[in-house]
Structure formats: C-alpha cells, structure tokens
C-alpha atoms as a PDB file:
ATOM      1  CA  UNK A   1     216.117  66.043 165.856  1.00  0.00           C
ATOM      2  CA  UNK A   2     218.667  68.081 168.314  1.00  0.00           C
ATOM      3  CA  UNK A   3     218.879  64.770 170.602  1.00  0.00           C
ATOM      4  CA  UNK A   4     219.160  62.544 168.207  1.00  0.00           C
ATOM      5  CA  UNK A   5     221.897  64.517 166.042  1.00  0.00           C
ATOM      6  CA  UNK A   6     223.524  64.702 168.898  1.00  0.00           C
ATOM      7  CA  UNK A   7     223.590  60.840 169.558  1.00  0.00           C
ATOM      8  CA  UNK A   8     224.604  60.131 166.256  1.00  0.00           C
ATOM      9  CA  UNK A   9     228.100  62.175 166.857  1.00  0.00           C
ATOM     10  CA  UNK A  10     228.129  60.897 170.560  1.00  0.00           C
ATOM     11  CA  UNK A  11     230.818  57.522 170.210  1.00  0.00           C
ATOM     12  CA  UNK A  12     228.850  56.063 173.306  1.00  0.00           C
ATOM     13  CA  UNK A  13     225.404  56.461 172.313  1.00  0.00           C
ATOM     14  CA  UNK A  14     223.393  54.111 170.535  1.00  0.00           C
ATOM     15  CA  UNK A  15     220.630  54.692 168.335  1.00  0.00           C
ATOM     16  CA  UNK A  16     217.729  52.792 168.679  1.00  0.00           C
ATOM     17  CA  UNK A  17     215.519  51.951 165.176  1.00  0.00           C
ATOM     18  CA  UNK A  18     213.068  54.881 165.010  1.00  0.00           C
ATOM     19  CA  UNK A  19     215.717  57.923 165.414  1.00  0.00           C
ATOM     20  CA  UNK A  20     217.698  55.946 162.479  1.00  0.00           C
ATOM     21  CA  UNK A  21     214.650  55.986 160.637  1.00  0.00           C
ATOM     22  CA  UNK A  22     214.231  59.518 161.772  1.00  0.00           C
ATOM     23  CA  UNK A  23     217.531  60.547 160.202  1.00  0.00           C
ATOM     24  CA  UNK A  24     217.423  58.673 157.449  1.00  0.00           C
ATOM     25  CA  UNK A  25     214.096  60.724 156.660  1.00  0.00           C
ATOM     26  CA  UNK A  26     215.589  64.085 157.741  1.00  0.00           C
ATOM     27  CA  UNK A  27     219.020  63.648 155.177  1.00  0.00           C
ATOM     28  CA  UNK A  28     217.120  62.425 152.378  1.00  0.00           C
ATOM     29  CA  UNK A  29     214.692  65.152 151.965  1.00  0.00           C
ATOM     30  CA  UNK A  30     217.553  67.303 152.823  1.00  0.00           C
ATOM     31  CA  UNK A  31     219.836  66.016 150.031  1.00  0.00           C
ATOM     32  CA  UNK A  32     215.987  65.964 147.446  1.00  0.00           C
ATOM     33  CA  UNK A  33     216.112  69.497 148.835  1.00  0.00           C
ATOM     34  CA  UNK A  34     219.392  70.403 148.899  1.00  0.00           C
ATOM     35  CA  UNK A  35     220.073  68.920 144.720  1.00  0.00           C
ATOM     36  CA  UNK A  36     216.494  70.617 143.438  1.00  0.00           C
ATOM     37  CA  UNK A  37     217.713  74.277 145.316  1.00  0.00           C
ATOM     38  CA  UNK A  38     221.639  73.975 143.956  1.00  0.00           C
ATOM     39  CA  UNK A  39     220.567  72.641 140.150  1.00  0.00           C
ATOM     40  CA  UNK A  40     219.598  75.435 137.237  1.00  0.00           C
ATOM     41  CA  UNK A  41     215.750  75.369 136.558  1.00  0.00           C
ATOM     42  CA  UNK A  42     216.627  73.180 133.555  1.00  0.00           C
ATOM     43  CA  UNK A  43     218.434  70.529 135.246  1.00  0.00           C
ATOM     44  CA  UNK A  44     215.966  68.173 136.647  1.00  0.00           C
ATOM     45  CA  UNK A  45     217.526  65.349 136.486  1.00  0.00           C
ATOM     46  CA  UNK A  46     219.365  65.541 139.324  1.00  0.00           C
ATOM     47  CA  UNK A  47     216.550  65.845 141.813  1.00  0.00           C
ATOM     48  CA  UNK A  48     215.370  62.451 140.456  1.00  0.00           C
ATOM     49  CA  UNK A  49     218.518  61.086 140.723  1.00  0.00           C
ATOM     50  CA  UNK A  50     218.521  61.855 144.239  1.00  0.00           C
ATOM     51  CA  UNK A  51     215.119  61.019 144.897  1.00  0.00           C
ATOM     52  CA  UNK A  52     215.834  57.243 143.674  1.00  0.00           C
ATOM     53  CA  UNK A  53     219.122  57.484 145.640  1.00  0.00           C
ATOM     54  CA  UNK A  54     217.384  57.918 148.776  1.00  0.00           C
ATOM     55  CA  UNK A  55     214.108  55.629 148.267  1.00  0.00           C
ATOM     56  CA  UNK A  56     216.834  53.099 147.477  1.00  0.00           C
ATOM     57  CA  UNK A  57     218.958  53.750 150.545  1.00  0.00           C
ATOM     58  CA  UNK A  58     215.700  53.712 152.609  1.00  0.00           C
ATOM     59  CA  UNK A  59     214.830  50.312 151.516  1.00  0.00           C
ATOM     60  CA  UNK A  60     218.243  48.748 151.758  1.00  0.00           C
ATOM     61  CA  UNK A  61     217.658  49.700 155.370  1.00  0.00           C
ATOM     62  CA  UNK A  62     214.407  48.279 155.663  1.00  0.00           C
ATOM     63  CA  UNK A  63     215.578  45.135 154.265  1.00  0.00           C
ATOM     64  CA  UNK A  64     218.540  45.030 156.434  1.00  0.00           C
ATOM     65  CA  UNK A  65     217.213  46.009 159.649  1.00  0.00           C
ATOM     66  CA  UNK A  66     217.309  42.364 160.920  1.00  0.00           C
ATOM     67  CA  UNK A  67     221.157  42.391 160.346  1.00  0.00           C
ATOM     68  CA  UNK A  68     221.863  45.466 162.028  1.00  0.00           C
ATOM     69  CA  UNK A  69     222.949  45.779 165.814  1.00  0.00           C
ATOM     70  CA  UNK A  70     220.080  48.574 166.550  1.00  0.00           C
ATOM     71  CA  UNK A  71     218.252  49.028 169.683  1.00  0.00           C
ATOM     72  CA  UNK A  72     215.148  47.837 168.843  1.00  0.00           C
ATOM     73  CA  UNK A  73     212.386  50.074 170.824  1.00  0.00           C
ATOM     74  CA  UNK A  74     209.647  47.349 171.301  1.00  0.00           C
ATOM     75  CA  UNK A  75     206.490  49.109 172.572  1.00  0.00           C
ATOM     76  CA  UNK A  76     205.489  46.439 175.176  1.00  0.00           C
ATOM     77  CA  UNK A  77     202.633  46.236 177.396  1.00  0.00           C
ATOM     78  CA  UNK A  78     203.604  46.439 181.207  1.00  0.00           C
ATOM     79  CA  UNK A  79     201.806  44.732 183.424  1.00  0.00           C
ATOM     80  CA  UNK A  80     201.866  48.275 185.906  1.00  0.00           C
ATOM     81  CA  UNK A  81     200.058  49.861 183.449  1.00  0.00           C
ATOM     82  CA  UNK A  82     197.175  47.761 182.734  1.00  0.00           C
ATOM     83  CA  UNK A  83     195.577  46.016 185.993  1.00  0.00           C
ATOM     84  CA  UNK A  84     193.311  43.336 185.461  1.00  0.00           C
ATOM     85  CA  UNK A  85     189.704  43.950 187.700  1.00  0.00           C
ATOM     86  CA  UNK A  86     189.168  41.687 190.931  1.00  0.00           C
ATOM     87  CA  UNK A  87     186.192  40.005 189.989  1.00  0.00           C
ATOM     88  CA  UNK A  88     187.582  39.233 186.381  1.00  0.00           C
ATOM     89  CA  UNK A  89     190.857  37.877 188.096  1.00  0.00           C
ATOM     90  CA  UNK A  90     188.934  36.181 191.024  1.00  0.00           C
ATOM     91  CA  UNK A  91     186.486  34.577 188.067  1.00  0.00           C
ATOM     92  CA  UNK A  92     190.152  33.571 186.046  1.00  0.00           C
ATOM     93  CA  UNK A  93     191.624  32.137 188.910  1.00  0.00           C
ATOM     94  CA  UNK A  94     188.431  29.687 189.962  1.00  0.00           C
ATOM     95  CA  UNK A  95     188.492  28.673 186.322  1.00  0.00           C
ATOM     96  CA  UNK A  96     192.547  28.006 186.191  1.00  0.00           C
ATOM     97  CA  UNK A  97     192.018  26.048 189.364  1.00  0.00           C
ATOM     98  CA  UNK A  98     188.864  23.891 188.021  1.00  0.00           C
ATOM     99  CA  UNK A  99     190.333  23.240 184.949  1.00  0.00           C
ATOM    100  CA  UNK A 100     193.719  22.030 186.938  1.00  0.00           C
ATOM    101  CA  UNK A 101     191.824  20.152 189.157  1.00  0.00           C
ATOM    102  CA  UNK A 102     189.560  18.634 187.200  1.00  0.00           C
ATOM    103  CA  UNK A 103     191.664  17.641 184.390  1.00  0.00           C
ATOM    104  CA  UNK A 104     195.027  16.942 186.431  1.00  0.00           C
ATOM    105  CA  UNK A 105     196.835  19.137 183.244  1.00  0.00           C
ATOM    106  CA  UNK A 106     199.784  19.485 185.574  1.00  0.00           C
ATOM    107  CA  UNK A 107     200.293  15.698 185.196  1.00  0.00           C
ATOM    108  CA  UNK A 108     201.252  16.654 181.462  1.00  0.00           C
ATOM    109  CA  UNK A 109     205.497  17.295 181.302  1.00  0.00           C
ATOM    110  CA  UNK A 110     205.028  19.067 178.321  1.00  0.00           C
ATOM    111  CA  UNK A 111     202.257  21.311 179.647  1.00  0.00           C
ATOM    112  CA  UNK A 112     203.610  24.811 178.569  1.00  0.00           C
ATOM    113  CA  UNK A 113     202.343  28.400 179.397  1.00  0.00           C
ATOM    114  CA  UNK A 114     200.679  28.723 175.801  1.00  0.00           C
ATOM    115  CA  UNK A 115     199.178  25.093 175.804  1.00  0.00           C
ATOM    116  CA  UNK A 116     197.404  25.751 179.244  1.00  0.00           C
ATOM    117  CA  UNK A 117     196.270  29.457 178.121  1.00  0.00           C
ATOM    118  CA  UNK A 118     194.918  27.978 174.641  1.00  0.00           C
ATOM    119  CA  UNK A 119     193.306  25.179 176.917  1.00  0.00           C
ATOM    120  CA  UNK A 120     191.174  27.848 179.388  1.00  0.00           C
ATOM    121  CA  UNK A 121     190.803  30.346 176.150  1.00  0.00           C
ATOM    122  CA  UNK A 122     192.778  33.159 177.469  1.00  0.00           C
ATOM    123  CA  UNK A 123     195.856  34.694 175.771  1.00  0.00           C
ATOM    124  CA  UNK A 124     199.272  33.768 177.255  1.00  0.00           C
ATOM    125  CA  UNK A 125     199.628  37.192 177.844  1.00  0.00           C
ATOM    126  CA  UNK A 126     197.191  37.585 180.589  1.00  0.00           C
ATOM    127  CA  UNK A 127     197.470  34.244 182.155  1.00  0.00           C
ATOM    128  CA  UNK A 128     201.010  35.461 182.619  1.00  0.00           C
ATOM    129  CA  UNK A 129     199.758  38.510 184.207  1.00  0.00           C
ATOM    130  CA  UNK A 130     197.113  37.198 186.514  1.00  0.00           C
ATOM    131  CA  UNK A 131     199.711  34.844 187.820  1.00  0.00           C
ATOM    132  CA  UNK A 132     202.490  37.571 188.149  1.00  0.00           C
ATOM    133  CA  UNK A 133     200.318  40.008 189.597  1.00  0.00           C
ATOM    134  CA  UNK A 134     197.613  37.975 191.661  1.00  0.00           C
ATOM    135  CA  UNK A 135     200.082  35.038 193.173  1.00  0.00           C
ATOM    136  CA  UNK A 136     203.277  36.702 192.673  1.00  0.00           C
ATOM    137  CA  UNK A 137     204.567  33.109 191.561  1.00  0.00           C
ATOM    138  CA  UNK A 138     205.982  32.328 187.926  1.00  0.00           C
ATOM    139  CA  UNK A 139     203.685  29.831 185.074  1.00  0.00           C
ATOM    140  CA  UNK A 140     206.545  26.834 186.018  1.00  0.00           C
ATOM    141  CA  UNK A 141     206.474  27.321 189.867  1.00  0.00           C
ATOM    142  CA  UNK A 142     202.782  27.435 190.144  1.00  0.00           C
ATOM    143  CA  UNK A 143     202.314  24.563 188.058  1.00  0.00           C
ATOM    144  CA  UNK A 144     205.080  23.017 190.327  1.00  0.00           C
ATOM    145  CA  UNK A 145     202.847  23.365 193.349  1.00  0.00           C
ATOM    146  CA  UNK A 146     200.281  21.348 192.253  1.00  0.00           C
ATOM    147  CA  UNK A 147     202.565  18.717 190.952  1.00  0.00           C
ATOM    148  CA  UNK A 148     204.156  18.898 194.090  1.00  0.00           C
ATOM    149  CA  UNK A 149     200.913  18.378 196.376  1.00  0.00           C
ATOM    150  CA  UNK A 150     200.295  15.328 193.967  1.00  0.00           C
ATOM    151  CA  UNK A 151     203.421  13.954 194.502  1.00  0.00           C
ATOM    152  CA  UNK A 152     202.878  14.332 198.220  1.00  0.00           C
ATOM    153  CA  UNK A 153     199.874  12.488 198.027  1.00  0.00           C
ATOM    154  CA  UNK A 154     201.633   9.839 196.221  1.00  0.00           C
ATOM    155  CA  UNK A 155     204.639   9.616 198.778  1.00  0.00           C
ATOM    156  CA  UNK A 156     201.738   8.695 201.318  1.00  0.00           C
ATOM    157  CA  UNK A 157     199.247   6.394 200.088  1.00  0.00           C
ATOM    158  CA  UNK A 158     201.831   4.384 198.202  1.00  0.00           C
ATOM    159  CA  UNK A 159     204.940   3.576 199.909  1.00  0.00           C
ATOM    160  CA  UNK A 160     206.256   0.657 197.722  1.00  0.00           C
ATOM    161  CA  UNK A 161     206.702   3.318 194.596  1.00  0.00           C
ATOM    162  CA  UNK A 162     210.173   4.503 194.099  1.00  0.00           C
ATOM    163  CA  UNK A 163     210.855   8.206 193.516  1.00  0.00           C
ATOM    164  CA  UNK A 164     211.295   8.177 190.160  1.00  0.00           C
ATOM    165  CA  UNK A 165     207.983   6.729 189.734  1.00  0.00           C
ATOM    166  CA  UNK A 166     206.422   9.486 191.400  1.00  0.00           C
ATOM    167  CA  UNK A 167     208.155  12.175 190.028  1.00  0.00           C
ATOM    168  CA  UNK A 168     206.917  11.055 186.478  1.00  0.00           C
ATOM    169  CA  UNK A 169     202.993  10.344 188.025  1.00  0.00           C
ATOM    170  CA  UNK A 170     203.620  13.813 188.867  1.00  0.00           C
ATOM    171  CA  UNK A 171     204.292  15.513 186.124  1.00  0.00           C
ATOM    172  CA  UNK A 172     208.193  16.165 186.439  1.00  0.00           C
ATOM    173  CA  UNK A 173     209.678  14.969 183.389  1.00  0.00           C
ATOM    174  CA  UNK A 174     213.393  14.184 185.236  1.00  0.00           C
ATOM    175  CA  UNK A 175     214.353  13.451 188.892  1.00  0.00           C
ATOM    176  CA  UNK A 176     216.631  16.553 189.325  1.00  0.00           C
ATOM    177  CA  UNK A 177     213.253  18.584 188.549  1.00  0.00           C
ATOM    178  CA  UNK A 178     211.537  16.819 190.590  1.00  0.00           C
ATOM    179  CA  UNK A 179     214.089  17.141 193.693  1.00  0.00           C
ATOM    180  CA  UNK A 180     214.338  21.051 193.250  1.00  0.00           C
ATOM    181  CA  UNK A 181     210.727  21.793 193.112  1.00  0.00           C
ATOM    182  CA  UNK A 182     209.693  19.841 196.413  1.00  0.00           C
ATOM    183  CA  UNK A 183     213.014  21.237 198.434  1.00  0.00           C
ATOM    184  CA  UNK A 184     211.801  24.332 197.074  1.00  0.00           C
ATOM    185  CA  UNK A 185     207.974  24.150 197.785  1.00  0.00           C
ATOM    186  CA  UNK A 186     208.211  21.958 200.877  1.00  0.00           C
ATOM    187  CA  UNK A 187     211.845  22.444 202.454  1.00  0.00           C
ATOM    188  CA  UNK A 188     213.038  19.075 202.820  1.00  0.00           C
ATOM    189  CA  UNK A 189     213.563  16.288 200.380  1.00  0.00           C
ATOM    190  CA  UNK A 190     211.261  13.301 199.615  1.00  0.00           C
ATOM    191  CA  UNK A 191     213.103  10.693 201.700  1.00  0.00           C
ATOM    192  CA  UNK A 192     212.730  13.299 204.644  1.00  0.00           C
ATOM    193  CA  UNK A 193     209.161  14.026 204.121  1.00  0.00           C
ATOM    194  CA  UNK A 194     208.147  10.373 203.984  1.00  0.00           C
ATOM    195  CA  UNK A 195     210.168  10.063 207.161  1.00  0.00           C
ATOM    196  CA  UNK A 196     208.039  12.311 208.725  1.00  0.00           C
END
C-alpha cells in the first residue's frame, strides 16, 4: 500500500486499475472500521450506513471503469516467455505452407490473420507467434510473398495482361498495394522486372 499511497499524492503518477481497486478496498474497510470503532455500542446504524456507502461507491466504479482514463494492466502473454517446440513449429509451418499452396488462400484480398488461423485450426495467437518468432516476418508481409511470387509468375507467362490485372489474380486488392509489396519483396518495380 506504501507505493501506491504514495502514487496517489504523486501529481505525475498514474494509477493503473488494480492499485485503484486496491485503495478503494483499503478506505472502505477503513471508513466500516473507522464508523463501527468511533459510534457508542448502541449506535449501529452507522456502520451500515457506511457499509452501503462503500459497496455503492465500489460498484459505481465497477460500472464506470470503461469511462475512466486508468492504466489498464492487461496481463498479456509475451511471446519471450512462452517458446513454441521445433518440431511443433517445423510440423505448423509444413502445414501453413500446404494449405497456402494447395489452396492458393493468398489469392483471397480479404484473407485476414484470423480467417487463415480458423482455416489451419490454430488460434490467431500462435500463428502470430510462429510467424514472429520462426520467420521474423509480419501475417501481411508473409502473405505478401507468396502473392508476390504469383504475381511474378504471372508477369512471365502472360505478357499481354496489364498490371492491374495481375495485381488482382494476385491477391492485392489495389495497385498501390500491389506496387509496395513487390518493390519491397523484389527491389524493383513490375515494369523493371518484366524488363529483365
């Protein structure tokens, strides 16, 4: 209670939602305490006064929570702490890459990080992690790469389609998309890769 007492009377520091709660907890018994200890032995009434007065302050917090500018301590799981095994992340990447493949899922503009993971039966959570952590590369850019190599493809076995064309084939749902990804994943522009 020391640290968080002295937030509260710091002007800088912020509380975050669980030492509120904590001080909320720690001043209402205090006041229960504090009006049952002061009162005369026949005088009751007051502790249950201030019993009410402090269950209903504690839920007009609760509701308002959502309103209030606290520092919300989310307990979140960090990738650091929990690895995923080799052979389970080996096994998860063969069946990401089949199901890519196989399916051409990339081709899909809408394809989303949730869609894919609910597609292989994995929670978006880990797929995030296995790509993080194994490839080092973001949900969007590795998707991106195989859209990429498909548009590639497309650039060489048919020359007559404009680039436009082959963006959408592709999977890129606008030509500005399109442009960034392959400067990005191949260093030069369609025009300049056809060239070559």
């Amino acid at each position: 209670m020391r640290g968080t007492l002295k937030k509260l009377i710091t002007p800088k520091e912020k509380l975050n939602y669980n030492e509120v709660w904590l001080i909320s907890v720690f001043f209402g018994v205090f006041i229960i305490w504090f009006t049952y200890f002061t009162s005369s032995y026949t005088s009751y009434i007051l502790g249950a006064f201030s019993f009410s007065f402090v269950f209903y302050l504690s839920g007009l917090l609760l509701f308002r929570k959502r309103k209030q500018d606290f520092i919300v301590s989310v307990k979140k799981e960090k990738y650091a702490n929990i690895k995923i095994e080799e052979n389970e992340a080996n096994r998860l990447l063969e069946k990401i890459e089949f199901t890519l493949t196989k399916e051409e899922l990339y081709k899909n503009p809408n394809l989303t990080l949730s869609i894919f993971a609910k597609k292989i039966n994995i929670r978006p959570q880990l797929l995030s992690q296995l790509l993080n952590d194994n490839l080092n590369k973001s949900f969007s850019q590795f998707i991106n790469e195989y859209r990429i190599e498909e548009a590639k493809h497309l650039l060489m076995t048919n020359t007559n389609l404009k680039i436009d064309i082959i963006a959408e084939k592709s999977g890129f749902n606008s030509n500005s998309t399109f442009y960034t990804a392959f400067k990005k994943v191949t260093n030069t522009t369609p025009a300049k890769y056809i060239q070559k």
